[in-house]
C-alpha atoms as a PDB file:
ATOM      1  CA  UNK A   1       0.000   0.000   0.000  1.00  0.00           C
ATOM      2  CA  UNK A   2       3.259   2.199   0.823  1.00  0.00           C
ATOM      3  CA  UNK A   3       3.885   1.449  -3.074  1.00  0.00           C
ATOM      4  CA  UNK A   4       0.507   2.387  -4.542  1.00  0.00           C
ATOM      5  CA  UNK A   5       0.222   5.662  -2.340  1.00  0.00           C
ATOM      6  CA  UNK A   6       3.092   7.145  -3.994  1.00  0.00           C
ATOM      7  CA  UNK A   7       2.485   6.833  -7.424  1.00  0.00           C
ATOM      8  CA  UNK A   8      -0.731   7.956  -6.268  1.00  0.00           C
ATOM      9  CA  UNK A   9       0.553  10.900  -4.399  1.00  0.00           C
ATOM     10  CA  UNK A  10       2.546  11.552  -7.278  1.00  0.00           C
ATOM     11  CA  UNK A  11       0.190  11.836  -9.754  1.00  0.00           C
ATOM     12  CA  UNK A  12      -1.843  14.093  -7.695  1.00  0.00           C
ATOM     13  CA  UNK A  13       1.305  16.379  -7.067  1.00  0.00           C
ATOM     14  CA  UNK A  14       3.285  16.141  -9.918  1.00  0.00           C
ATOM     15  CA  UNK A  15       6.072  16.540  -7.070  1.00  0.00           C
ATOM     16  CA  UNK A  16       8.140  14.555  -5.130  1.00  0.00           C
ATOM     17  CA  UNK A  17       8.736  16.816  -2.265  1.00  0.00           C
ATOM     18  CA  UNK A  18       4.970  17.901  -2.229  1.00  0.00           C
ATOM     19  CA  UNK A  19       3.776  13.701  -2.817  1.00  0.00           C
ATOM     20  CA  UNK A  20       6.206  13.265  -0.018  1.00  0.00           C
ATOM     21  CA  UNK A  21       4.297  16.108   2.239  1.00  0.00           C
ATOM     22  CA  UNK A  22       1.263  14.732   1.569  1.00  0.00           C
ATOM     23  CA  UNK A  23       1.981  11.422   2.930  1.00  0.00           C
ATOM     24  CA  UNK A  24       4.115  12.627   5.700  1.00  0.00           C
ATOM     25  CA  UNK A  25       7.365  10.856   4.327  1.00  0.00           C
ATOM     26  CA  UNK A  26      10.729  12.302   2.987  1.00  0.00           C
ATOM     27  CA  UNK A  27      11.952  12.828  -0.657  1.00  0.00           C
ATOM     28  CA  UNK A  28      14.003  10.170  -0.710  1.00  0.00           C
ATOM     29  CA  UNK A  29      11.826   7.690   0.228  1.00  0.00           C
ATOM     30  CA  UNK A  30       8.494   8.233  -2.040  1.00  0.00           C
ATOM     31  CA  UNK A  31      11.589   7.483  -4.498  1.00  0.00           C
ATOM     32  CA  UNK A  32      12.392   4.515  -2.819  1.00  0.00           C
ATOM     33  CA  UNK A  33       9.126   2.898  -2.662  1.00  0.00           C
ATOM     34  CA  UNK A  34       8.254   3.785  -6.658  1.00  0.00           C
ATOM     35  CA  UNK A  35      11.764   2.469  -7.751  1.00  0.00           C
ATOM     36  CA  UNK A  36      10.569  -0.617  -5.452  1.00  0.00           C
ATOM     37  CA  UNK A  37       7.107  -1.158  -7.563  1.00  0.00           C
ATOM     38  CA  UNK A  38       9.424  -0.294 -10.686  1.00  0.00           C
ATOM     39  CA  UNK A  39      11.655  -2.850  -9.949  1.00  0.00           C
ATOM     40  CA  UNK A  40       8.970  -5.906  -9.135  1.00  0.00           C
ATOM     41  CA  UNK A  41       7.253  -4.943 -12.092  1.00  0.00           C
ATOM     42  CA  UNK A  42       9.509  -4.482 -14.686  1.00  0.00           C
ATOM     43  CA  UNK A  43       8.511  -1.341 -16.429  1.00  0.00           C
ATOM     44  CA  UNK A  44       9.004   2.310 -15.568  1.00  0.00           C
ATOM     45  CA  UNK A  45       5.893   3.900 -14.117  1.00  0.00           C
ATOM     46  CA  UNK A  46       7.274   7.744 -13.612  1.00  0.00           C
ATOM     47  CA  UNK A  47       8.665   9.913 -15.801  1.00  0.00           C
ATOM     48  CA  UNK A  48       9.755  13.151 -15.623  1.00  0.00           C
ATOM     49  CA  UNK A  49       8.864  16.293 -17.613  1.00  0.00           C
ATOM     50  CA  UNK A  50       9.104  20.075 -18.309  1.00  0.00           C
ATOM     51  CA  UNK A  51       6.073  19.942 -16.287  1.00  0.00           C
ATOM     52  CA  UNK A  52       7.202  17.714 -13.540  1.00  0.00           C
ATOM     53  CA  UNK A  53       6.640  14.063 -12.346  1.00  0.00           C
ATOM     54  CA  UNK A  54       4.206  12.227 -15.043  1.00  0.00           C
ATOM     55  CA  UNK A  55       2.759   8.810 -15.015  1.00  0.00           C
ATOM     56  CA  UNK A  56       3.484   6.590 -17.635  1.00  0.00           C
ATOM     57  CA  UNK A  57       0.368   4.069 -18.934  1.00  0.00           C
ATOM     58  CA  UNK A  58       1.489   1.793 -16.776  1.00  0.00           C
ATOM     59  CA  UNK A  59       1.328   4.515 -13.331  1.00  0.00           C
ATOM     60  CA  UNK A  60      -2.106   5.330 -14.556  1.00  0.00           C
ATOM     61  CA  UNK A  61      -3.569   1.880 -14.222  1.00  0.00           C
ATOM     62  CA  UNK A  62      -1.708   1.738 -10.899  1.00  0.00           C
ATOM     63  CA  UNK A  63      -3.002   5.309 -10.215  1.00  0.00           C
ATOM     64  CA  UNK A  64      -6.387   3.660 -10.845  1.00  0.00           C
ATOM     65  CA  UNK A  65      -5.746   0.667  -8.824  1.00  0.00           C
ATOM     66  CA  UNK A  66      -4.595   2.596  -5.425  1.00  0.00           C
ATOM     67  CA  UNK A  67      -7.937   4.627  -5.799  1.00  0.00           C
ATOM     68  CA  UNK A  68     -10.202   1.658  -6.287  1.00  0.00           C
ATOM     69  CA  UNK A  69      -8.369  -0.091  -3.154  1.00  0.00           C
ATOM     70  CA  UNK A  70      -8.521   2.951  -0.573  1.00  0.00           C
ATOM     71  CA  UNK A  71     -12.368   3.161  -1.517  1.00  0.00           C
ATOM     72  CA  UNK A  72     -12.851  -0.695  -0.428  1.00  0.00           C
ATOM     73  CA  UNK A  73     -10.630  -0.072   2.496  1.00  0.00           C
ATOM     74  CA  UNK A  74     -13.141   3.208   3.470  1.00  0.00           C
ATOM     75  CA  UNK A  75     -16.017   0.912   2.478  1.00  0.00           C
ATOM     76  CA  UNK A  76     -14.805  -1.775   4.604  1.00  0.00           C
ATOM     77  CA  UNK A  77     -14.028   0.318   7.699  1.00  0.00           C
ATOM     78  CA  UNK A  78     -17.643   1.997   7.374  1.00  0.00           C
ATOM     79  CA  UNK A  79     -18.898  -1.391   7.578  1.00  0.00           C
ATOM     80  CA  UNK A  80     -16.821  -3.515  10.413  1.00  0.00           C
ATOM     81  CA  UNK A  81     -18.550   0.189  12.537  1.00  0.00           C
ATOM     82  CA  UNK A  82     -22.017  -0.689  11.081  1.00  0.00           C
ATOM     83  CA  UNK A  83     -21.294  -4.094  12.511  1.00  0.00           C
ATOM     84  CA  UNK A  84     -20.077  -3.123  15.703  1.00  0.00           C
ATOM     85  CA  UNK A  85     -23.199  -0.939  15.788  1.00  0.00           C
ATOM     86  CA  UNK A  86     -21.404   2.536  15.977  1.00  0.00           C
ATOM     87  CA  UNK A  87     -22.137   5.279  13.283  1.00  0.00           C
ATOM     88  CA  UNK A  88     -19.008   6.091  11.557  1.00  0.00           C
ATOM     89  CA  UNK A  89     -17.276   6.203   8.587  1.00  0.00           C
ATOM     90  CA  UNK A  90     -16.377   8.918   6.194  1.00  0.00           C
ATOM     91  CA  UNK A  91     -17.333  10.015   2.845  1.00  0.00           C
ATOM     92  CA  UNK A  92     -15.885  11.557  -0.003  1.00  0.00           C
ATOM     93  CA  UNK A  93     -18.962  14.157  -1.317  1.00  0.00           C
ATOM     94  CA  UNK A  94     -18.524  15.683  -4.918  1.00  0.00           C
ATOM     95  CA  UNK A  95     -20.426  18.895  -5.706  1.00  0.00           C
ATOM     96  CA  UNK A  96     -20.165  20.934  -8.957  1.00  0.00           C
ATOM     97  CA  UNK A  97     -18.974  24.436  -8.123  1.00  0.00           C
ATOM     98  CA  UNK A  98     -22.959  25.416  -8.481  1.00  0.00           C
ATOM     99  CA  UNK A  99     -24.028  23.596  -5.590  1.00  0.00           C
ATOM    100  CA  UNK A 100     -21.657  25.369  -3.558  1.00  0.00           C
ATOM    101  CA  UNK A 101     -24.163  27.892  -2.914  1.00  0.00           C
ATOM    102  CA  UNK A 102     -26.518  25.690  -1.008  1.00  0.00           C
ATOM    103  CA  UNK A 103     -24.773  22.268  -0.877  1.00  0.00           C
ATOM    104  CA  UNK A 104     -22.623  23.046   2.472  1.00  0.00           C
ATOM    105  CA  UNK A 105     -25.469  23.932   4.522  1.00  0.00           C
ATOM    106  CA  UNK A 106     -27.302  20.750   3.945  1.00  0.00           C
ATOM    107  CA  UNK A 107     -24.083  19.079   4.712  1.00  0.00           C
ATOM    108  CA  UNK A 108     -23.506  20.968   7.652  1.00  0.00           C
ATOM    109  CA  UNK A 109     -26.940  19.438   9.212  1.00  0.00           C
ATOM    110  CA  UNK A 110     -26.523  16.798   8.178  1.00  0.00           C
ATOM    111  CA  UNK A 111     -22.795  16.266   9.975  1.00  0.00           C
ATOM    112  CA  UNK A 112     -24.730  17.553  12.750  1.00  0.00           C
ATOM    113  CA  UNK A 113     -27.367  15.401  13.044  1.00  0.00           C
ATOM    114  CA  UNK A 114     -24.577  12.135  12.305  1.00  0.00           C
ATOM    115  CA  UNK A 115     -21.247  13.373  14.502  1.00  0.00           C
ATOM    116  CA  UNK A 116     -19.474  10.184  13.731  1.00  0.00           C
ATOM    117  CA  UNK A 117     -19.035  10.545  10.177  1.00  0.00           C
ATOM    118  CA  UNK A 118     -16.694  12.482   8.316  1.00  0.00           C
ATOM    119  CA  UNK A 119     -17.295  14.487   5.397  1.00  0.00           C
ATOM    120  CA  UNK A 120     -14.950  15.096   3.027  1.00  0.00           C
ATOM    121  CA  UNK A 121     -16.343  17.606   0.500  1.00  0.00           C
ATOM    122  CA  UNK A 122     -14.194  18.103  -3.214  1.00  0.00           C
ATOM    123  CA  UNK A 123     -15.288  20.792  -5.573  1.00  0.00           C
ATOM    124  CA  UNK A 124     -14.921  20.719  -9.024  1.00  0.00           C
ATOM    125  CA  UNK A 125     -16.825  21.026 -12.787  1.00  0.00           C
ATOM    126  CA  UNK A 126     -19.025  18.703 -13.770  1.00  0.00           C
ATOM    127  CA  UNK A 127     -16.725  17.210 -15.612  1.00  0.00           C
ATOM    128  CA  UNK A 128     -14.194  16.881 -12.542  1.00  0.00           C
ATOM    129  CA  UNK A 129     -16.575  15.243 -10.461  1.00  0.00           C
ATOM    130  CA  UNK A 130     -17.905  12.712 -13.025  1.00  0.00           C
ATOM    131  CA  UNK A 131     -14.457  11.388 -13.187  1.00  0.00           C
ATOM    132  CA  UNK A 132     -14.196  11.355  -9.532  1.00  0.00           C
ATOM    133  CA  UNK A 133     -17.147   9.465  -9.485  1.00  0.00           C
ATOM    134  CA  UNK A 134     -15.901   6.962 -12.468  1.00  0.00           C
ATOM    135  CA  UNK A 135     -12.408   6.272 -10.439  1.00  0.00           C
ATOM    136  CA  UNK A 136     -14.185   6.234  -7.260  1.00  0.00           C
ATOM    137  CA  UNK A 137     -12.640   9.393  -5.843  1.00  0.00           C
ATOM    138  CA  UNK A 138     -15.751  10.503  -4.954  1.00  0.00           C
ATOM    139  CA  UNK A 139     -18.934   8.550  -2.985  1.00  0.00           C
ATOM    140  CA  UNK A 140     -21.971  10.847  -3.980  1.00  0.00           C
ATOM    141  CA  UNK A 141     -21.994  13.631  -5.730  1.00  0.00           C
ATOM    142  CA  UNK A 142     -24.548  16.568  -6.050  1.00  0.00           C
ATOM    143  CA  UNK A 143     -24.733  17.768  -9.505  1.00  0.00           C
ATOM    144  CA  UNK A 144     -27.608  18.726 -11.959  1.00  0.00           C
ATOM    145  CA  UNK A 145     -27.996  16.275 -15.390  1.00  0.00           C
ATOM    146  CA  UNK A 146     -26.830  12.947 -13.877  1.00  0.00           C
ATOM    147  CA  UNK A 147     -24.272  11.645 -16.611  1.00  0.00           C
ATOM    148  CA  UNK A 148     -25.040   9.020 -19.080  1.00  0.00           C
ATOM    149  CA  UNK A 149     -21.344   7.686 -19.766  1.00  0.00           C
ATOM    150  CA  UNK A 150     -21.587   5.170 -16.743  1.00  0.00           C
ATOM    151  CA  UNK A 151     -24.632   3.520 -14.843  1.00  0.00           C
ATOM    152  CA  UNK A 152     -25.423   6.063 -12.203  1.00  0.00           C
ATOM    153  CA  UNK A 153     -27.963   5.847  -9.629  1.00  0.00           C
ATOM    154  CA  UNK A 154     -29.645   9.205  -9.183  1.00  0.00           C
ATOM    155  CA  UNK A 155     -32.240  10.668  -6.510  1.00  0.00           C
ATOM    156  CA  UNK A 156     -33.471  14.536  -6.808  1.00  0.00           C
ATOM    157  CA  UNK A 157     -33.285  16.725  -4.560  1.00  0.00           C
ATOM    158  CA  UNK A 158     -35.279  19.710  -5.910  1.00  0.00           C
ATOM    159  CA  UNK A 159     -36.038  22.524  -8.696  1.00  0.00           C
ATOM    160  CA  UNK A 160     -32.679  24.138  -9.972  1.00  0.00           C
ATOM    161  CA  UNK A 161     -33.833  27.128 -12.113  1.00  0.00           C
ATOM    162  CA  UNK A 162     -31.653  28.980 -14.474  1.00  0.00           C
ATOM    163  CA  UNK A 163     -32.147  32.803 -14.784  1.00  0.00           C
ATOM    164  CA  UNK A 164     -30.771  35.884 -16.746  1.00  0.00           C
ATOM    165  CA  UNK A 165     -28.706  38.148 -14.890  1.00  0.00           C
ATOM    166  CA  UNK A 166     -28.406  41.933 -15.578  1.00  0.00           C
ATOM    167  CA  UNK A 167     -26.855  44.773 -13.798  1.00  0.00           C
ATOM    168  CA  UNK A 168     -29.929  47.036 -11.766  1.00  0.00           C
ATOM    169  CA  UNK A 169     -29.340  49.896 -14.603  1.00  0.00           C
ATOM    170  CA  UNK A 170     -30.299  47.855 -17.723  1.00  0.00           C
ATOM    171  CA  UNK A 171     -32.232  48.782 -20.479  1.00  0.00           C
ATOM    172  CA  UNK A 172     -34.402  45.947 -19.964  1.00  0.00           C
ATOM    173  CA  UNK A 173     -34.554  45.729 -15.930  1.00  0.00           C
ATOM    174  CA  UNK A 174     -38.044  45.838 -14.364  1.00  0.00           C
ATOM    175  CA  UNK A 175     -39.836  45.010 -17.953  1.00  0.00           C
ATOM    176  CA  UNK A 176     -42.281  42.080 -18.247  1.00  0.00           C
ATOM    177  CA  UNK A 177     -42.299  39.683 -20.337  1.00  0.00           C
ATOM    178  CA  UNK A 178     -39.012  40.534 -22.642  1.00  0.00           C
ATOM    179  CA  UNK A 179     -38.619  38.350 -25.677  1.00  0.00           C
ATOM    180  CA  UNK A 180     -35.957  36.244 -26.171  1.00  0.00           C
ATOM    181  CA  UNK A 181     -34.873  38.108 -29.651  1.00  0.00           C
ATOM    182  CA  UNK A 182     -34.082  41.612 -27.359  1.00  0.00           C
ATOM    183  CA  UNK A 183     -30.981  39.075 -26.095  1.00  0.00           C
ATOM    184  CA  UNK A 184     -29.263  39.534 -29.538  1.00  0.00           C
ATOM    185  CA  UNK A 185     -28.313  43.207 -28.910  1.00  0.00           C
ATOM    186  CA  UNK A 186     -26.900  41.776 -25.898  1.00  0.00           C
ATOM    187  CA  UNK A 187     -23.107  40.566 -25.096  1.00  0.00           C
ATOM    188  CA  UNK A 188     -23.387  37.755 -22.999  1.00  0.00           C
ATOM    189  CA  UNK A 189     -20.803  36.477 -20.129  1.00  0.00           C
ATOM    190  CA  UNK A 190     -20.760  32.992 -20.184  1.00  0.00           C
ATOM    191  CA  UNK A 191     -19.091  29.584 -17.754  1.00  0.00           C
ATOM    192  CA  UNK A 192     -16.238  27.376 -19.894  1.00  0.00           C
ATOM    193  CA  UNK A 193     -17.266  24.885 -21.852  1.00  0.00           C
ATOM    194  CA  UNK A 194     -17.654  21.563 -19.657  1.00  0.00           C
ATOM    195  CA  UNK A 195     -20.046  23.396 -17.296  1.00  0.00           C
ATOM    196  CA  UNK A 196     -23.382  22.737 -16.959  1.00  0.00           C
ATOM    197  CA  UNK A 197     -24.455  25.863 -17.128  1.00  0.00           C
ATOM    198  CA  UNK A 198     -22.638  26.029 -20.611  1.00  0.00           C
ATOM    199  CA  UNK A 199     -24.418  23.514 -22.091  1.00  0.00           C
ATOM    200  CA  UNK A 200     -27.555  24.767 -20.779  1.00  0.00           C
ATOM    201  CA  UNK A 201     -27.688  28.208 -21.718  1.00  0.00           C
ATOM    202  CA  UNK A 202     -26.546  26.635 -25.570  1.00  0.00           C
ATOM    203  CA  UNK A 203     -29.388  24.544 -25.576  1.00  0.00           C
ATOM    204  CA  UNK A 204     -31.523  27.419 -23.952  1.00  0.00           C
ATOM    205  CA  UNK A 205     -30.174  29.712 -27.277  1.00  0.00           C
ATOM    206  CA  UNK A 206     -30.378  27.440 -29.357  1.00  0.00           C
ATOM    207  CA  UNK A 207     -34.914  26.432 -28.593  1.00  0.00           C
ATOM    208  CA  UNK A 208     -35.192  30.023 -28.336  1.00  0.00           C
ATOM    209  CA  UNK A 209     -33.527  30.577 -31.742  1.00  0.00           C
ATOM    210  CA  UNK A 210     -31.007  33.177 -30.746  1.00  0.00           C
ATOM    211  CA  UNK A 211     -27.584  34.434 -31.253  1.00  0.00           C
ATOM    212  CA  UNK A 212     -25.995  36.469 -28.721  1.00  0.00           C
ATOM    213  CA  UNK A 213     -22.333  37.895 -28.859  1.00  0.00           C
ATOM    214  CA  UNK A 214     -20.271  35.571 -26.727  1.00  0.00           C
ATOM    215  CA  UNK A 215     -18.111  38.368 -24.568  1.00  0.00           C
ATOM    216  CA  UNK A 216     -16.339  36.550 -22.439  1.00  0.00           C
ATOM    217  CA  UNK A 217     -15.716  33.157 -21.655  1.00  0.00           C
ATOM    218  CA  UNK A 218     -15.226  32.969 -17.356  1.00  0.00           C
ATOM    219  CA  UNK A 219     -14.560  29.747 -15.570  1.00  0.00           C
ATOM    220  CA  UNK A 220     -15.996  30.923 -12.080  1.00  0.00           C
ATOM    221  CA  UNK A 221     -19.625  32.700 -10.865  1.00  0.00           C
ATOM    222  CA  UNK A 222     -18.185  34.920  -8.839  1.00  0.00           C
ATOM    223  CA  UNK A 223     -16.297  36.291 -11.341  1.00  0.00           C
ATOM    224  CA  UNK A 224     -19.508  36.334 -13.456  1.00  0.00           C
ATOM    225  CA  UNK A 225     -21.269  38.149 -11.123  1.00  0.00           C
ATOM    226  CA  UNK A 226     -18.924  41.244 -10.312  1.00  0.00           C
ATOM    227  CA  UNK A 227     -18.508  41.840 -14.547  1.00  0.00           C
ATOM    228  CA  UNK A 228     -22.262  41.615 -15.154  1.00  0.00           C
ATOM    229  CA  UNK A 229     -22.347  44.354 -12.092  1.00  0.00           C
ATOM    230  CA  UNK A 230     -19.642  46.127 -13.547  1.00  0.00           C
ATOM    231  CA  UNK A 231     -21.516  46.138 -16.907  1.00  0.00           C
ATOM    232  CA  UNK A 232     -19.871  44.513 -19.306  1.00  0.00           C
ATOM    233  CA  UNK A 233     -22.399  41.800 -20.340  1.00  0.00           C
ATOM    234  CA  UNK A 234     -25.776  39.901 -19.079  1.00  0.00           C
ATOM    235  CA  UNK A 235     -25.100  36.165 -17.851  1.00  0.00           C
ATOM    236  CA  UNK A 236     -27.149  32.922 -18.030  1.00  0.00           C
ATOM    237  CA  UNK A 237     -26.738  31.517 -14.935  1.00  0.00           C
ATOM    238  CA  UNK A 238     -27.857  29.036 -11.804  1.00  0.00           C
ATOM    239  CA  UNK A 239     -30.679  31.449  -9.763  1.00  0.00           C
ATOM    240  CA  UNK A 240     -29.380  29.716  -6.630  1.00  0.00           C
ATOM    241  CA  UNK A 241     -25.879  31.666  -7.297  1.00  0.00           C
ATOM    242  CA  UNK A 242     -26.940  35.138  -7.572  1.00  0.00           C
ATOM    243  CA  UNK A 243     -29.652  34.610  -4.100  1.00  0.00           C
ATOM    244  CA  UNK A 244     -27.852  37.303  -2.113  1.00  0.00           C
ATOM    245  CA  UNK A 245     -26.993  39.708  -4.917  1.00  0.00           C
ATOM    246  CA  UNK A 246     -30.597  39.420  -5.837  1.00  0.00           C
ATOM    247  CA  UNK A 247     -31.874  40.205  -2.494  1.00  0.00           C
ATOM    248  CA  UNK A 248     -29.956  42.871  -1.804  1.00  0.00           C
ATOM    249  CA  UNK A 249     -30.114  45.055  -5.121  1.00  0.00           C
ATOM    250  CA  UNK A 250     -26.884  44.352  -6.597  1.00  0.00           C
ATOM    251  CA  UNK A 251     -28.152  42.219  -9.601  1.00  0.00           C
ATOM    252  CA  UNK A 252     -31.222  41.662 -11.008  1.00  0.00           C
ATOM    253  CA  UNK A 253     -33.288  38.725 -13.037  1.00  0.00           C
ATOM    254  CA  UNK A 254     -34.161  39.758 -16.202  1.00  0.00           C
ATOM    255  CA  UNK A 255     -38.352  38.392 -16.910  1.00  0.00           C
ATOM    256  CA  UNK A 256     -37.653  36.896 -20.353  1.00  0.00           C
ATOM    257  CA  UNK A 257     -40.193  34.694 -22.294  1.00  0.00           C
ATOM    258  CA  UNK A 258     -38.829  30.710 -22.011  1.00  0.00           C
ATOM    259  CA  UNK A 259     -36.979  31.443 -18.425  1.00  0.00           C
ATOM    260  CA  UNK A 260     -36.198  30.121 -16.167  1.00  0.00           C
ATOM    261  CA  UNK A 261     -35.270  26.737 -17.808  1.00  0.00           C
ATOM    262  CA  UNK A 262     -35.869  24.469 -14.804  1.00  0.00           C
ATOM    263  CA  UNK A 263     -33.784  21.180 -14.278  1.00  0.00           C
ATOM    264  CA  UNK A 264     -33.397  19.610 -11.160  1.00  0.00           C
ATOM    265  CA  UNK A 265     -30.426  19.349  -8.181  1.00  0.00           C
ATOM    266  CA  UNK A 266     -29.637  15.400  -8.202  1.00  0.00           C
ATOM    267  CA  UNK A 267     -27.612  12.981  -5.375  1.00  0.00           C
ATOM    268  CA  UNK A 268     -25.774  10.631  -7.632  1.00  0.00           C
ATOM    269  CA  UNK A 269     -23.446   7.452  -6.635  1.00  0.00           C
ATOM    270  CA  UNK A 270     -21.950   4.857  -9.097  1.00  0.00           C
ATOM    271  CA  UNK A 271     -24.851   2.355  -9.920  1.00  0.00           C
ATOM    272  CA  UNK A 272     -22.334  -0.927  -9.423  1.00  0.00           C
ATOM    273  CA  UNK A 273     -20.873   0.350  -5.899  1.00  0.00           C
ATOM    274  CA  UNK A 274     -22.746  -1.012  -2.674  1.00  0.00           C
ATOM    275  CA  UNK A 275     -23.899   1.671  -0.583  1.00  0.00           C
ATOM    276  CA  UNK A 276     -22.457   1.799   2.598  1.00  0.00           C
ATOM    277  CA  UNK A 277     -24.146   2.835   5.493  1.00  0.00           C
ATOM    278  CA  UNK A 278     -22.397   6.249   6.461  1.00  0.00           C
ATOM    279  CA  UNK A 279     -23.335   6.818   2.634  1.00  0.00           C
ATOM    280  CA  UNK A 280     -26.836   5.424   2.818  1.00  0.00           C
ATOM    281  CA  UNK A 281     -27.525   7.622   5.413  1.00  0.00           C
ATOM    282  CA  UNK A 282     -26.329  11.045   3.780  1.00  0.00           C
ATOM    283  CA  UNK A 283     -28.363   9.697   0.441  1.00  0.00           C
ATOM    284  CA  UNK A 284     -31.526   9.495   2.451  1.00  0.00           C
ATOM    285  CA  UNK A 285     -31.226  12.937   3.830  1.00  0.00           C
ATOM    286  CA  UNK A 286     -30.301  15.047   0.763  1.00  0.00           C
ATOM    287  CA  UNK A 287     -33.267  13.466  -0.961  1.00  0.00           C
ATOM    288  CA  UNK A 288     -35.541  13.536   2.331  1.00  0.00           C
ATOM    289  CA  UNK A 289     -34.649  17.202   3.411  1.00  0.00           C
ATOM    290  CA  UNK A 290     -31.896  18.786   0.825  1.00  0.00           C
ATOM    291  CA  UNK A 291     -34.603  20.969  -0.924  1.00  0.00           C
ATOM    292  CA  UNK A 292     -35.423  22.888   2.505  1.00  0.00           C
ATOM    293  CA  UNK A 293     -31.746  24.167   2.123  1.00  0.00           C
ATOM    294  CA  UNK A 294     -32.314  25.321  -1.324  1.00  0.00           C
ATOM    295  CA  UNK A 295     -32.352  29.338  -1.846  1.00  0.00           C
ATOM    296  CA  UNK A 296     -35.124  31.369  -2.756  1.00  0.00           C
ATOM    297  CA  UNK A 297     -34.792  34.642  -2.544  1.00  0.00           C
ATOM    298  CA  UNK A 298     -33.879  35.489  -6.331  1.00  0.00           C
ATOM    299  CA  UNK A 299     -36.698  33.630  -7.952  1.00  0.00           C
ATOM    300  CA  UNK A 300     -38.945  35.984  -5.778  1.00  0.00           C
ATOM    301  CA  UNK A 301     -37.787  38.700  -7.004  1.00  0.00           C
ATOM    302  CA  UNK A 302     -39.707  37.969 -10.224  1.00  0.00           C
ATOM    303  CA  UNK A 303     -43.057  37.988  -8.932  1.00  0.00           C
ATOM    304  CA  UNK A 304     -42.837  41.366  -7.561  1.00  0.00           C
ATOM    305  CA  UNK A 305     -44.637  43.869  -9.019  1.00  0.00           C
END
């Protein structure tokens, strides 16, 4: 296991020293125990690069092995505590960086209601966490469109509308029912491609039969946010990201024909992975209470008068 941690530290890393910080060992001897594996093996499962330390094929499926192993270890553990009839265990919870709006707060009751078990939360795209998923790096994820490229168990959680955002001086802020064409004179701010919200607001363009100039391509809401307040564009974007901006009069939604295009917040495990209980339990609860946690306050703001 000493072996398969390090070439799993080091493809993390890309670092000896910081593979060696990581699993509290010197330099010298994350070399050790790879030349080791090397050795048994017989073919040469590090390289290095411009970039740093790289994994050759044959690290990858060893990569892919030490990942596999140290989730049947965690599995294992959780159960042997089921058994002895103590709640513990940990678990390793995706979330797309969407969900980071609400997503902590549900976890945060939840790790209060269950003080045994440890949460581990990793944030990523959606394509991050579907490979986390796929190499099981991650346990459950929270995401929207459950992916179809492996066989995926998925329970929802609630609505997850998508709105457009404007600055509170826009030409077209406070009017009703907008149509979709007035977007056109617009320059729109949108995610990377990858996102979610990407592919979304493409398909969204594309029903509505619209072409807006593509300003700026922005891999981070936040980000978003601040440049459609400073003006420079309008934004399709997750409603439950803008909540406090919203409330508070630093953005506003704009009431376009077609929006908000609804889809829905999902928890989503690996289909051929048994469940553990530490897991089981979190499952139940995002699907039993995760919509309570879900924000509001923007979505109101279009049925003001």
């Amino acid at each position: 296991m000493r072996q398969l941690r390090a070439i799993a530290a080091l493809h993390k890393h890309g670092s000896v020293t910081r593979a060696a910080g990581e699993l509290n060992v010197s330099p010298p001897a994350v070399t050790l125990q790879v030349k080791a594996l090397e050795d048994q093996l017989g073919i040469v499962l590090v390289e290095r690069s411009a970039g740093g330390m790289v994994l050759t094929q044959g690290g990858l499926v060893i990569a892919d092995a030490s990942s596999r192993i140290e989730a049947v270890l965690r599995e294992s553990a959780a159960t042997l505590a089921a058994i002895a009839g103590a709640e513990r265990g940990e678990i390793r919870v995706g979330i797309i960086s969407t969900a980071k709006y609400y997503a902590p707060r549900a976890l945060a009751a939840f790790a209060e209601a269950h003080p045994g078990i440890d949460l581990r939360l990793i944030v990523g795209n959606r394509d991050e966490i579907i490979d986390g998923l796929m190499h099981h790096v991650v346990d459950l994820a929270i995401m929207g469109r459950p992916p179809t490229e492996m066989k995926v168990s998925a329970d929802e959680i609630g609505d997850h509308p998508h709105v457009m955002i404007a600055q509170p001086g826009h030409r077209l802020a406070g009017v009703r029912n907008i149509d979709p064409s007035e977007l056109n004179r617009e320059t729109m701010l949108v995610r990377e491609a990858g996102s979610g919200t990407r592919r979304l607001m493409e398909y969204y363009c594309a029903e509505a039969n619209i072409t807006p100039r593509i300003g700026m391509q922005i891999g981070s809401n936040e980000t978003i946010k601040q440049s459609v307040m400073a003006g420079l564009g309008v934004s399709f974007i997750s409603a439950h990201t803008v909540d406090a901006e919203v409330a508070d009069g630093r953005l506003v939604l704009l009431d376009i024909l077609g929006l908000p295009v609804v889809r829905q917040w999902f928890v989503v495990h690996l289909a051929e992975r048994a469940m553990m209980p530490a897991s089981e339990a979190l499952l139940v609860f995002l699907r039993d209470h995760g919509g309570r946690f879900l924000p509001h306050a923007a979505m109101e703001s279009l049925n003001r008068p």
